[in-house]
Each structure stands twice: as structure tokens, then as C-alpha cells.
Protein backbone atom coordinates (compact mmCIF):
# COMPACT_ATOMS: atom_id res chain seq x y z
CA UNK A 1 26.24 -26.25 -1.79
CA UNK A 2 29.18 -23.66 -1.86
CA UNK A 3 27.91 -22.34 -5.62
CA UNK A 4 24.58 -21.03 -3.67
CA UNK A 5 26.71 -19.10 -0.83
CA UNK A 6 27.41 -16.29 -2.62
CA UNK A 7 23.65 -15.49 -4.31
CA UNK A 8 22.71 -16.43 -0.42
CA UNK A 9 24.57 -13.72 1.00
CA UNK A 10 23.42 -11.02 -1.31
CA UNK A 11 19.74 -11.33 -0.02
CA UNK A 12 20.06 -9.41 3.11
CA UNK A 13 21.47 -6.77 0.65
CA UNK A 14 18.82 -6.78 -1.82
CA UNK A 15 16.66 -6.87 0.85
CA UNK A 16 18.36 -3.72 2.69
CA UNK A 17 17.92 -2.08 -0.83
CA UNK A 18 14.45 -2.57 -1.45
CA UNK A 19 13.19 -1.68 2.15
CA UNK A 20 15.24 0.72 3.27
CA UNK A 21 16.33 2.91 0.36
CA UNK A 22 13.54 2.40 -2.44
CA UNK A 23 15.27 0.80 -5.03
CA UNK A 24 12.76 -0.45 -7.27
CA UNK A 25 13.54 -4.68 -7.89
CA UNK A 26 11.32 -5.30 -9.91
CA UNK A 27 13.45 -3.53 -13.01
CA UNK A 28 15.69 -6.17 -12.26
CA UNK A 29 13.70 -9.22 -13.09
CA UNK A 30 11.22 -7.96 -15.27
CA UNK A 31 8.25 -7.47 -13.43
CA UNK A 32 6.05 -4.64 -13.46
CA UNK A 33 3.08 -3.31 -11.23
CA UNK A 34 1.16 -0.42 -11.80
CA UNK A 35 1.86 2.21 -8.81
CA UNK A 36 -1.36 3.52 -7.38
CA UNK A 37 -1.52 6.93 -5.76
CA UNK A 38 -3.51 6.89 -2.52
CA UNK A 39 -5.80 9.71 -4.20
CA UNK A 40 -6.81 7.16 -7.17
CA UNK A 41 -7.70 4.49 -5.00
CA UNK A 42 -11.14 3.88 -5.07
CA UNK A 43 -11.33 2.14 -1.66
CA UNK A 44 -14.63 3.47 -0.18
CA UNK A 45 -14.17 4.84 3.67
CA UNK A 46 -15.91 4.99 6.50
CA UNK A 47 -14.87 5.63 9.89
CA UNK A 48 -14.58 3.23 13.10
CA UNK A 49 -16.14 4.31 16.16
CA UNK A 50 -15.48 2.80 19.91
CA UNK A 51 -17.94 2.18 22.43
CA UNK A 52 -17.29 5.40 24.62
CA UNK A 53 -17.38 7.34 21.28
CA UNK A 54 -20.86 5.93 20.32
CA UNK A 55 -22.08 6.58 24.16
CA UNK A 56 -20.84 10.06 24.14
CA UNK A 57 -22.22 10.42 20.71
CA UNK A 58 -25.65 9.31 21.83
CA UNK A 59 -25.92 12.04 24.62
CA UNK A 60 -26.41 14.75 21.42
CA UNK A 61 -27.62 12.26 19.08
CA UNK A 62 -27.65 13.95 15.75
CA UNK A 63 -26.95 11.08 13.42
CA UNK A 64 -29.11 7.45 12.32
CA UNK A 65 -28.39 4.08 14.54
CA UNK A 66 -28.34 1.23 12.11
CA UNK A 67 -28.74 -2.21 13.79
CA UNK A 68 -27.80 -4.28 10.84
CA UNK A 69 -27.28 -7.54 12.60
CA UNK A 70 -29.24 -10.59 11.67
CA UNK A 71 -30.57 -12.93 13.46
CA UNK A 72 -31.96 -9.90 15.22
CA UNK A 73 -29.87 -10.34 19.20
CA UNK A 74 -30.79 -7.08 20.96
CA UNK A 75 -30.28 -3.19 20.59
CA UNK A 76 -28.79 -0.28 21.73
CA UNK A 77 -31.02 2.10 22.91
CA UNK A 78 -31.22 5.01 20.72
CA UNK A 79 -31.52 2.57 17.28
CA UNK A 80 -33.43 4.01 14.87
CA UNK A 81 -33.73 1.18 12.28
CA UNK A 82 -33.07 -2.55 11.63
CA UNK A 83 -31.52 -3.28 7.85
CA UNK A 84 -29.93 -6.66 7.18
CA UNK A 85 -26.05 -6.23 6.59
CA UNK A 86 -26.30 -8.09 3.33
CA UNK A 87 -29.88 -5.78 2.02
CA UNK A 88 -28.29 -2.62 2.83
CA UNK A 89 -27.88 -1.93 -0.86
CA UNK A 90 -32.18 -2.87 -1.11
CA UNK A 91 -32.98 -0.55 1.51
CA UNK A 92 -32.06 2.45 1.04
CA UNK A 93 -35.64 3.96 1.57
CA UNK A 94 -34.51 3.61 5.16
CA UNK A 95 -32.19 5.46 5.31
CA UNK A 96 -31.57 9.69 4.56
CA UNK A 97 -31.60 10.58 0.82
CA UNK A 98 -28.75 13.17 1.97
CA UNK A 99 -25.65 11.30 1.19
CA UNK A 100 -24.38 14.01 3.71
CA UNK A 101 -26.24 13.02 6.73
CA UNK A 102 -24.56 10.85 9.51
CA UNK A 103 -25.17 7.11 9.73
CA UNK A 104 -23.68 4.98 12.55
CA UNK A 105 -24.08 0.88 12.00
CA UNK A 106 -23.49 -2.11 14.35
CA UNK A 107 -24.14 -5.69 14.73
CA UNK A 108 -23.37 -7.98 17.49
CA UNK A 109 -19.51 -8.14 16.72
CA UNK A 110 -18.45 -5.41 14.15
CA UNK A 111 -17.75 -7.75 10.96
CA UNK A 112 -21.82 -7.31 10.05
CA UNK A 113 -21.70 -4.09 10.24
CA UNK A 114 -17.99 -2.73 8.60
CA UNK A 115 -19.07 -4.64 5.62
CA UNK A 116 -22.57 -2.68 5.27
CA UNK A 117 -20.21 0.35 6.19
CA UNK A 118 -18.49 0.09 3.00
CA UNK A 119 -21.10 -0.39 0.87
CA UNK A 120 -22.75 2.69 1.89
CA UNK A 121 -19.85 4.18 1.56
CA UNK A 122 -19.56 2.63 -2.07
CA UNK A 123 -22.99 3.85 -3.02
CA UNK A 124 -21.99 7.33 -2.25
CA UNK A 125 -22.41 7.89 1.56
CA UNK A 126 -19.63 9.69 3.17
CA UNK A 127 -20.98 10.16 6.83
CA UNK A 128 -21.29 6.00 7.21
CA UNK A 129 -19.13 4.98 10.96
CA UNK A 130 -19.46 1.54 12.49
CA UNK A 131 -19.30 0.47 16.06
CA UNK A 132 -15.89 -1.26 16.81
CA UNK A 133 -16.54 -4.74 18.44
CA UNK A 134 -20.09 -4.49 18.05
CA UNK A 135 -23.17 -5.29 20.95
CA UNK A 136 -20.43 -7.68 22.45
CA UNK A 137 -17.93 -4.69 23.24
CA UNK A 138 -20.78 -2.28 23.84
CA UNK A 139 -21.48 -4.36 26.75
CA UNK A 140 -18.42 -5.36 27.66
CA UNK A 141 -17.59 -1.31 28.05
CA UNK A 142 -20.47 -1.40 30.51
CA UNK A 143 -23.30 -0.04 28.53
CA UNK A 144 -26.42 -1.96 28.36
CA UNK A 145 -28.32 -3.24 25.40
CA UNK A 146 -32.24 -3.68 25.50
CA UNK A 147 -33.64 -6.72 24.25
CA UNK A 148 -37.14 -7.66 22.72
């Protein structure tokens, strides 16, 4: 048990090495990752929008509401069209042929509607946003939905 002591108490210094000042560990046992710059990485984007952001942004609409929730569970008032999260890709006659033009998405909690977020964004969109929380925080802010 004492022959492990010593490589035991040199972990909090490794550790202190790596995280604090840089020093690149992986030269030491061989192992090698490729560094990515954040302006190669081809992670799409999209932006996140609250409830009181969407409300406010509603009051000068100048963009396309996307419910993309399915099964369909109400609306916000103001939507413009209903796409299925997973046949965003298969519908794009929906939406504007400007890759420019603002598109705002939600669903009844926010997970149906980030992922159709980035794959707008992946096809080329750079306006896509997506309602944080979905319907459920929408109405738990105090804004109503409209059913059918």
C-alpha cells in the first residue's frame, strides 16, 4: 500500500497542472486529440428565446411562429404554421426561401422544438430561435395558449 503513496500524492499536482496552468498531459502518455478552434466547429446555432422575449416579440411580430409539436396540444396565438419536429427537413415549402428571414419554433416543452432549431440551422438558416420551456413555460409565465 505504501509503494502507491507517492504516485497518489502527485495527482492533485498533475491535476493543478493541467487545470490551472495549461500544461498539455496528454504528451506525457501518448495520447493525442485534435484541437478544434471554435471558428471550425461546425456546430449549427440558433438562439434560445424566453417567454417574455417571445411575448414582447409578438407585439411587432416580424418573424414566422413554428408550432412543431406533435401530437398537436394547443397554440400560441400568433402561430403561423404547424411542421412536425422530426419533418422539418420535408417541409421546407413552409417555410421562407430567405435563409435570412426570422423563424421562431416551439413545442409543448422546448426539446421538440431545439432539435428542429438545429436542423434549420444545419440546412442553412441563420435567423432559427426556439421558445425556452415550451407551451408549458409560456403558460406558466402567464400567457395563454388557444386550443382547437
Amino acid at each position: 500500500m505504501q509503494r502507491y503513496g507517492a504516485a497518489f500524492s502527485l495527482v492533485p499536482a498533475v491535476t493543478v497542472m493541467v487545470l490551472v496552468l495549461g500544461f498539455p498531459i496528454s504528451e506525457w502518455v501518448g495520447m493525442q486529440y485534435p484541437v478544434v478552434h471554435a471558428e471550425e466547429q461546425s456546430n449549427p446555432t440558433f438562439q434560445t428565446v424566453s417567454s417574455p422575449q417571445l411575448n414582447q416579440m409578438l407585439q411587432r411580430k416580424d418573424f414566422l411562429l413554428v408550432n412543431v409539436h406533435i401530437p398537436y396540444e394547443g397554440e400560441i396565438n400568433g402561430t403561423d404554421a404547424f411542421i412536425a419536429f422530426d419533418k422539418i427537413d420535408q417541409s421546407l415549402e413552409k417555410l421562407p426561401r430567405d435563409k435570412n428571414a426570422k423563424i421562431v419554433l416551439y413545442c409543448r416543452s422546448g426539446r421538440m422544438s431545439e432539435i428542429a432549431a438545429r436542423r434549420l440551422s444545419e440546412l442553412g438558416y441563420n435567423r432559427v430561435s426556439h421558445l425556452s420551456g415550451g407551451m408549458i413555460a409560456w403558460k406558466s409565465a402567464g400567457y395563454a395558449l388557444k386550443d382547437h
